[in-house]
Protein backbone atom coordinates (compact mmCIF):
# COMPACT_ATOMS: atom_id res chain seq x y z
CA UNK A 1 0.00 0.00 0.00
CA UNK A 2 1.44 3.24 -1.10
CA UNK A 3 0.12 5.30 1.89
CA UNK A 4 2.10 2.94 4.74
CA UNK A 5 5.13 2.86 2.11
CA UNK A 6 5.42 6.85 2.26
CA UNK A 7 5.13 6.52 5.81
CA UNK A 8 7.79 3.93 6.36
CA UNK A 9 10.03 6.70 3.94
CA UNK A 10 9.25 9.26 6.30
CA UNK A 11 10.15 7.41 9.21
CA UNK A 12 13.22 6.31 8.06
CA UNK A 13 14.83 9.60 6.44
CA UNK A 14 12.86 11.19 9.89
CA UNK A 15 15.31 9.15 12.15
CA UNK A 16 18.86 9.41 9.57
CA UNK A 17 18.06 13.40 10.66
CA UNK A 18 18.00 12.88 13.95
CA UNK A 19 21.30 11.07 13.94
CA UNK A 20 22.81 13.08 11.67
CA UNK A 21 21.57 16.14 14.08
CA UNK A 22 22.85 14.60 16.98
CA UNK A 23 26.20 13.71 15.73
CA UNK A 24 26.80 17.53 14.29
CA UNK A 25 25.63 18.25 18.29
CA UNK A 26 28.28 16.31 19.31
CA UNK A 27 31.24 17.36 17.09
CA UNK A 28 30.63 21.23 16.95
CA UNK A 29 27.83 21.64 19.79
CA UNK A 30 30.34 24.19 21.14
CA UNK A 31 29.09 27.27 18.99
CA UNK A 32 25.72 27.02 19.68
CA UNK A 33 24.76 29.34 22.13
CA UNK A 34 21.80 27.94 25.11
CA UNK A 35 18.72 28.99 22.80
CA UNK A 36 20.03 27.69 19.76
CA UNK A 37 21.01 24.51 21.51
CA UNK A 38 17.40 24.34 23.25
CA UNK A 39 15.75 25.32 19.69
CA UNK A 40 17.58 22.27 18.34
CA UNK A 41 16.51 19.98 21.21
CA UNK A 42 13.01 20.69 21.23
CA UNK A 43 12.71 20.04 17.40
CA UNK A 44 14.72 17.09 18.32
CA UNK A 45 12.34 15.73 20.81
CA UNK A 46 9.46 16.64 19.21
CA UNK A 47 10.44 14.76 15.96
CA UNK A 48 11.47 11.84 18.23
CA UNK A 49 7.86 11.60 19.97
CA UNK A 50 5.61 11.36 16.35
CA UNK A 51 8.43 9.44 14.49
CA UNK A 52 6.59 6.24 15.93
CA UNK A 53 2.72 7.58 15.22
CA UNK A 54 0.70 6.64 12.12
CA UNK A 55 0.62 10.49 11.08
CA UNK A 56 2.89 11.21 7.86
CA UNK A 57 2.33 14.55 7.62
CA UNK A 58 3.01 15.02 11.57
CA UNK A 59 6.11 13.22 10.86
CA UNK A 60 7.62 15.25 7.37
CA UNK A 61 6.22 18.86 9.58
CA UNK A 62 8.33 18.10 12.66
CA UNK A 63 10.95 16.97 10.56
CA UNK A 64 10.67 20.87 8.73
CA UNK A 65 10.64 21.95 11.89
CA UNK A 66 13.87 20.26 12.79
CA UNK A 67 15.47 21.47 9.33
CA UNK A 68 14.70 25.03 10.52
CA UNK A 69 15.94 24.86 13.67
CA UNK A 70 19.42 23.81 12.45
CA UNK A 71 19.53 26.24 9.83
CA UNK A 72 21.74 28.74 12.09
CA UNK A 73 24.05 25.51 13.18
CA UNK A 74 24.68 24.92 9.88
CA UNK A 75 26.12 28.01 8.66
CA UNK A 76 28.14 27.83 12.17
CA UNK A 77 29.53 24.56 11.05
CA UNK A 78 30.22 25.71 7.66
CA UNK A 79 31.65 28.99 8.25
CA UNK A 80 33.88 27.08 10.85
CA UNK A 81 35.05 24.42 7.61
CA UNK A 82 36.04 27.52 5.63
CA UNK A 83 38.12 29.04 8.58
CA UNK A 84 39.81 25.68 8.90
CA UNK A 85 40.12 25.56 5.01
CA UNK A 86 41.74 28.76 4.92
CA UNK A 87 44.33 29.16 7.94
CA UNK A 88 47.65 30.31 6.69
CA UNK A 89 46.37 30.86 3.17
CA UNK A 90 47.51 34.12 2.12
CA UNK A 91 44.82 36.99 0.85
CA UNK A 92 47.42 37.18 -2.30
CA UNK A 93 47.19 33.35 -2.77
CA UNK A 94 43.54 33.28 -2.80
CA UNK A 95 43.37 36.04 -5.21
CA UNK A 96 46.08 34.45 -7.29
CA UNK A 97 43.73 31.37 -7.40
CA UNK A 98 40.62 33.29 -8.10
CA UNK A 99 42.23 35.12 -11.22
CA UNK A 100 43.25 31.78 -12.61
C-alpha cells in the first residue's frame, strides 16, 4: 500500500536526521549558544515523539521543523570548515587562485 510505504520513507529519512543532528551536536555543539542549543533539542524531541505515530504529515512537519531549527548551526559549522580551510592561506594566494 502506497500510503504505509510513504510513511515507512518518512520514518526512516525522519530518524537518519536525527542522527545526523545529533552527531553535528556532538562534534561542533560548542558554537551554539543555550537557545540555539534548546531550539535544536526541542525540534529534536518533538520529531522523536511522532516518528513512531501513524501520522505522515506530523512526521515530514516536525521533521521541517527540525530542518529550521538547524539552519543557524549549519552556517556555524560551515563557516567554521572555511576558517579551517583557509588558515595560513595568504589573501594574495587566494586572489592568485581566483584570477586563474
Amino acid at each position: 500500500d502506497m500510503t504505509l510505504r510513504l510513511l515507512a520513507e518518512a520514518r526512516v529519512e525522519a530518524g537518519r536526521n536525527i542522527k545526523a543532528v545529533r552527531a553535528a551536536l556532538d562534534a561542533d555543539g560548542d558554537l551554539l549558544d543555550n537557545a540555539g542549543r534548546n531550539a535544536i533539542n526541542t525540534a529534536l524531541q518533538a520529531l522523536a515523539g511522532v516518528l513512531g505515530g501513524d501520522d505522515r504529515d506530523a512526521i515530514n512537519n516536525a521533521a521541517e521543523s527540525l530542518e529550521a531549527a538547524t539552519l543557524p548551526f549549519a552556517e556555524l559549522r560551515m563557516d567554521r570548515g572555511i576558517r579551517r580551510a583557509l588558515r595560513g592561506v595568504s589573501l594574495e594566494r587566494l586572489e592568485e587562485d581566483g584570477a586563474a
